[in-house]
Protein backbone atom coordinates (compact mmCIF):
# COMPACT_ATOMS: atom_id res chain seq x y z
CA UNK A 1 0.00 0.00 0.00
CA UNK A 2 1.46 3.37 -1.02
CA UNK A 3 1.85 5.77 1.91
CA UNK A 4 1.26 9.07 0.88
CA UNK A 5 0.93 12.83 2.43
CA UNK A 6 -2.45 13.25 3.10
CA UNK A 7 -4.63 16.19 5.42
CA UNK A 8 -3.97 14.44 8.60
CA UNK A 9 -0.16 14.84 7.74
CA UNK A 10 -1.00 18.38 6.78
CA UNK A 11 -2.65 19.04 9.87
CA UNK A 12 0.58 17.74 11.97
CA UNK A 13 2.56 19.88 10.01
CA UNK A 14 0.74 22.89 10.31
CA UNK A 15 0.61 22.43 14.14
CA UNK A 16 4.07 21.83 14.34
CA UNK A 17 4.93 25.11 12.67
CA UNK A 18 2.11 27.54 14.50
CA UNK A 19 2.07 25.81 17.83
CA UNK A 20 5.01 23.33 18.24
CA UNK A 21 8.30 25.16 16.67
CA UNK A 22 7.28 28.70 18.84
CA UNK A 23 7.32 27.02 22.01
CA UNK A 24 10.23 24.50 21.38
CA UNK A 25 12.07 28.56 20.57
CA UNK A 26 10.73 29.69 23.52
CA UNK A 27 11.95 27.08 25.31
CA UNK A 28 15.68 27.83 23.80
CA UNK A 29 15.77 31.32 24.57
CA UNK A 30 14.70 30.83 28.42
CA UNK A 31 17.69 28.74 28.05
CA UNK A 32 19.81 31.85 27.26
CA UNK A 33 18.05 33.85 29.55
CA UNK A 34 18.15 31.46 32.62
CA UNK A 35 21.62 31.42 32.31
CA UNK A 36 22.35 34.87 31.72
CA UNK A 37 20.50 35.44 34.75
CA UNK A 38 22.80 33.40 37.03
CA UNK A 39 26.03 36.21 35.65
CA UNK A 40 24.08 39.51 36.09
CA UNK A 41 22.28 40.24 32.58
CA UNK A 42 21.02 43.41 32.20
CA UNK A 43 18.30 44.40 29.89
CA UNK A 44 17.33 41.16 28.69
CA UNK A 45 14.80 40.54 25.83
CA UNK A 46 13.21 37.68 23.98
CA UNK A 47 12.13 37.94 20.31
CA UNK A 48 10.20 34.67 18.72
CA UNK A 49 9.62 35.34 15.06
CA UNK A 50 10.72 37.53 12.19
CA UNK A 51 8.94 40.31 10.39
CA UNK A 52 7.45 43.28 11.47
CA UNK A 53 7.04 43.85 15.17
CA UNK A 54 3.42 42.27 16.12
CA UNK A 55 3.20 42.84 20.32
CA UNK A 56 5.67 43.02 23.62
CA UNK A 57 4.65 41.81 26.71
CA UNK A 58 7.40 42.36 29.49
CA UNK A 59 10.43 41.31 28.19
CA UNK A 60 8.86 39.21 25.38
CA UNK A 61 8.87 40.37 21.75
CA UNK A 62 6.32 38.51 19.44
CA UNK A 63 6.75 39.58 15.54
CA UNK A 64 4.41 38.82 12.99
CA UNK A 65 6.01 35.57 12.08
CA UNK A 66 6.28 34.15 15.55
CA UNK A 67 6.69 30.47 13.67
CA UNK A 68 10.28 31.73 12.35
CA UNK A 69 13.33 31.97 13.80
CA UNK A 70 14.12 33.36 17.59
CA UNK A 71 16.66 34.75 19.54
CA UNK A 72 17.41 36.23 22.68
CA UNK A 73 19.20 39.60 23.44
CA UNK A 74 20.79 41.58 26.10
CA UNK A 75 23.20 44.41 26.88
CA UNK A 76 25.81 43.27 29.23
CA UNK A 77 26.48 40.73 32.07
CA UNK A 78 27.87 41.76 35.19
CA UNK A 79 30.28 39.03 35.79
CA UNK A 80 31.38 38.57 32.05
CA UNK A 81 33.87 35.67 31.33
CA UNK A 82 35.02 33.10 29.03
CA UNK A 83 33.33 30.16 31.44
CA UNK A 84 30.00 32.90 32.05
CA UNK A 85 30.09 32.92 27.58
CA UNK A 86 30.48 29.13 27.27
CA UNK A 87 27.44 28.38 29.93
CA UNK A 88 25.01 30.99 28.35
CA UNK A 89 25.89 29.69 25.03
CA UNK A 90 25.20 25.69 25.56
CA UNK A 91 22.18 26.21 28.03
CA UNK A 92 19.70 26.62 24.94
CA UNK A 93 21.13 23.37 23.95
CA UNK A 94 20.73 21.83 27.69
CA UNK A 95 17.48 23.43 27.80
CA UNK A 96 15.65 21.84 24.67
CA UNK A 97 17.77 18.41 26.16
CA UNK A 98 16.54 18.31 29.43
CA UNK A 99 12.86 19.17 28.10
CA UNK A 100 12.99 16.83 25.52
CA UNK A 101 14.13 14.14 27.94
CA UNK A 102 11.53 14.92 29.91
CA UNK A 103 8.79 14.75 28.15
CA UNK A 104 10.23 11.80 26.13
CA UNK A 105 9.95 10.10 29.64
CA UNK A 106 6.77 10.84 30.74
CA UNK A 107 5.98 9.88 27.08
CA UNK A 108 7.55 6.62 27.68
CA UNK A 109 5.54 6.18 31.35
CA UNK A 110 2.52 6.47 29.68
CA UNK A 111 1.57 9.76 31.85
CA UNK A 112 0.94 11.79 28.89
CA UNK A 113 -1.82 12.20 26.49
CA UNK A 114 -2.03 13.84 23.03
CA UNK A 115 0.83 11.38 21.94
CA UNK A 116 1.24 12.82 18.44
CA UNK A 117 1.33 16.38 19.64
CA UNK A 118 4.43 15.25 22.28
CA UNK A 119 6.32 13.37 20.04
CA UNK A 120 6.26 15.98 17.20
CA UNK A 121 7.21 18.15 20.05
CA UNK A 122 10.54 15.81 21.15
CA UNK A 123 11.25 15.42 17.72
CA UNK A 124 11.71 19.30 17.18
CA UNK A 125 13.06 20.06 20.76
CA UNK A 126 16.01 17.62 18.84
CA UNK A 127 15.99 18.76 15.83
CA UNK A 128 16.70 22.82 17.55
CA UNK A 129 19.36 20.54 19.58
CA UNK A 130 20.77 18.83 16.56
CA UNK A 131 21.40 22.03 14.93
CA UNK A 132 22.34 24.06 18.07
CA UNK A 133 24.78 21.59 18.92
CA UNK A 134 27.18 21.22 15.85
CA UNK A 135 30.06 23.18 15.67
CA UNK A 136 29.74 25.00 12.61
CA UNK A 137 28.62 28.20 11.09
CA UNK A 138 24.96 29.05 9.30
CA UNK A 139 24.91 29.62 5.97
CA UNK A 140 24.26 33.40 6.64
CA UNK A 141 27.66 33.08 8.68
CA UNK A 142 26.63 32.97 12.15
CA UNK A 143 28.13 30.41 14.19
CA UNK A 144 25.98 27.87 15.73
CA UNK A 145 25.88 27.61 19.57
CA UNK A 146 28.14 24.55 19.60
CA UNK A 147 30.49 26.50 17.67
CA UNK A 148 30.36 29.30 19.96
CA UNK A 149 31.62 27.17 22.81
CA UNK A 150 33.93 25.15 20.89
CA UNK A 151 35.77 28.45 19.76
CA UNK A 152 35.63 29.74 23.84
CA UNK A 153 37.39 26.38 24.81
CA UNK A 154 40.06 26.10 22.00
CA UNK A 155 40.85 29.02 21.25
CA UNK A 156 39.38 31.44 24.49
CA UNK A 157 37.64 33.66 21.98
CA UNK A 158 33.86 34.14 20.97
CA UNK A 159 33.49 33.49 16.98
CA UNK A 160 30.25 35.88 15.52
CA UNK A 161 29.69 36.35 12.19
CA UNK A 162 32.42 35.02 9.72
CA UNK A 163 34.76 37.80 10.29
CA UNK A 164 35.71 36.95 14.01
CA UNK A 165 36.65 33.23 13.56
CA UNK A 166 39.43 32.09 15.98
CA UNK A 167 40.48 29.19 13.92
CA UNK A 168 40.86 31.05 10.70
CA UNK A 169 42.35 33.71 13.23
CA UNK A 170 44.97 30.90 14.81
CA UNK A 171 45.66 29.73 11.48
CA UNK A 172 46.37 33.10 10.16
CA UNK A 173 48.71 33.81 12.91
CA UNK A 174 50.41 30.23 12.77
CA UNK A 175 51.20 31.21 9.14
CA UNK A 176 52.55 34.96 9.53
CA UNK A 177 54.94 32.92 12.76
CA UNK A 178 55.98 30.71 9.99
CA UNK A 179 56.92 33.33 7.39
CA UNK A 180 58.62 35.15 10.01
């Protein structure tokens, strides 16, 4: 029998995207914020979604296209170091961990209900994880979260956009010693 897409799929999808995917963001950026909190943050905010500005609500931003894309923002830390950088950077990856976990366990216990709604929910929570996690750099040239913390522990920098990378920096610098 050929298993195709049909409007029940549809209808997971859609509620993954509109319900599911804001939350599992959400969820990431109180990661951030949680953290930040424990080294002094100051003037924290939380946008979910891109576009136009839609409504703010304390220190939550929602934008038009609350389904797309997150982040969290904030103007200084009071006790600002390399190990303050490397925990606020992995706890949006611990965060969507521990919650998947979680919920993948009271899945597994039996002590939830709305199974389809829960798994599509762990399945994103690792998916944000997945993708958080990797050391590497976005196609737009932001570095991912894992490699923010890889760069703090090997080379005791922060790597943002393309043009502060502390391995291309280390290399460059290994080369001009060599020429030298």
């Amino acid at each position: 029998m050929l298993n195709m897409f049909g409007l029940l799929d549809f209808l997971k999808l859609t509620m993954s995207i509109f319900i599911i995917l804001p939350i599992v963001s959400l969820i990431r950026e109180m990661g951030y914020l949680v953290a930040g909190k424990l080294f002094g943050v100051k003037e924290a905010t939380i946008t979910i979604g891109s576009g136009p500005y839609f409504f703010k609500f304390w220190i939550f931003e929602v934008r038009r296209f609350y389904f797309m894309y997150s982040w969290c923002h904030y103007e200084s830390l009071e006790r600002d170091s390399k190990f303050a950088h490397i925990i606020i950077y992995a706890s949006p990856i611990l965060a969507n961990l521990f919650v998947a976990l979680f919920i993948n366990g009271l899945l597994a216990n039996d002590l939830l209900e709305y199974e389809t709604f829960w798994n599509q929910f762990v399945f994103y929570a690792f998916y944000f994880l997945l993708f958080d996690a990797i050391p590497l750099y976005y196609p737009d040239g932001q570095p991912s979260n894992g490699r923010v913390v890889y760069d703090l522990i090997r080379y005791g920098k922060r790597s943002d956009f393309r043009r502060n990378d502390p391995q291309i920096n280390a290399q460059s610098e290994e080369e001009e010693g060599e020429k030298e």
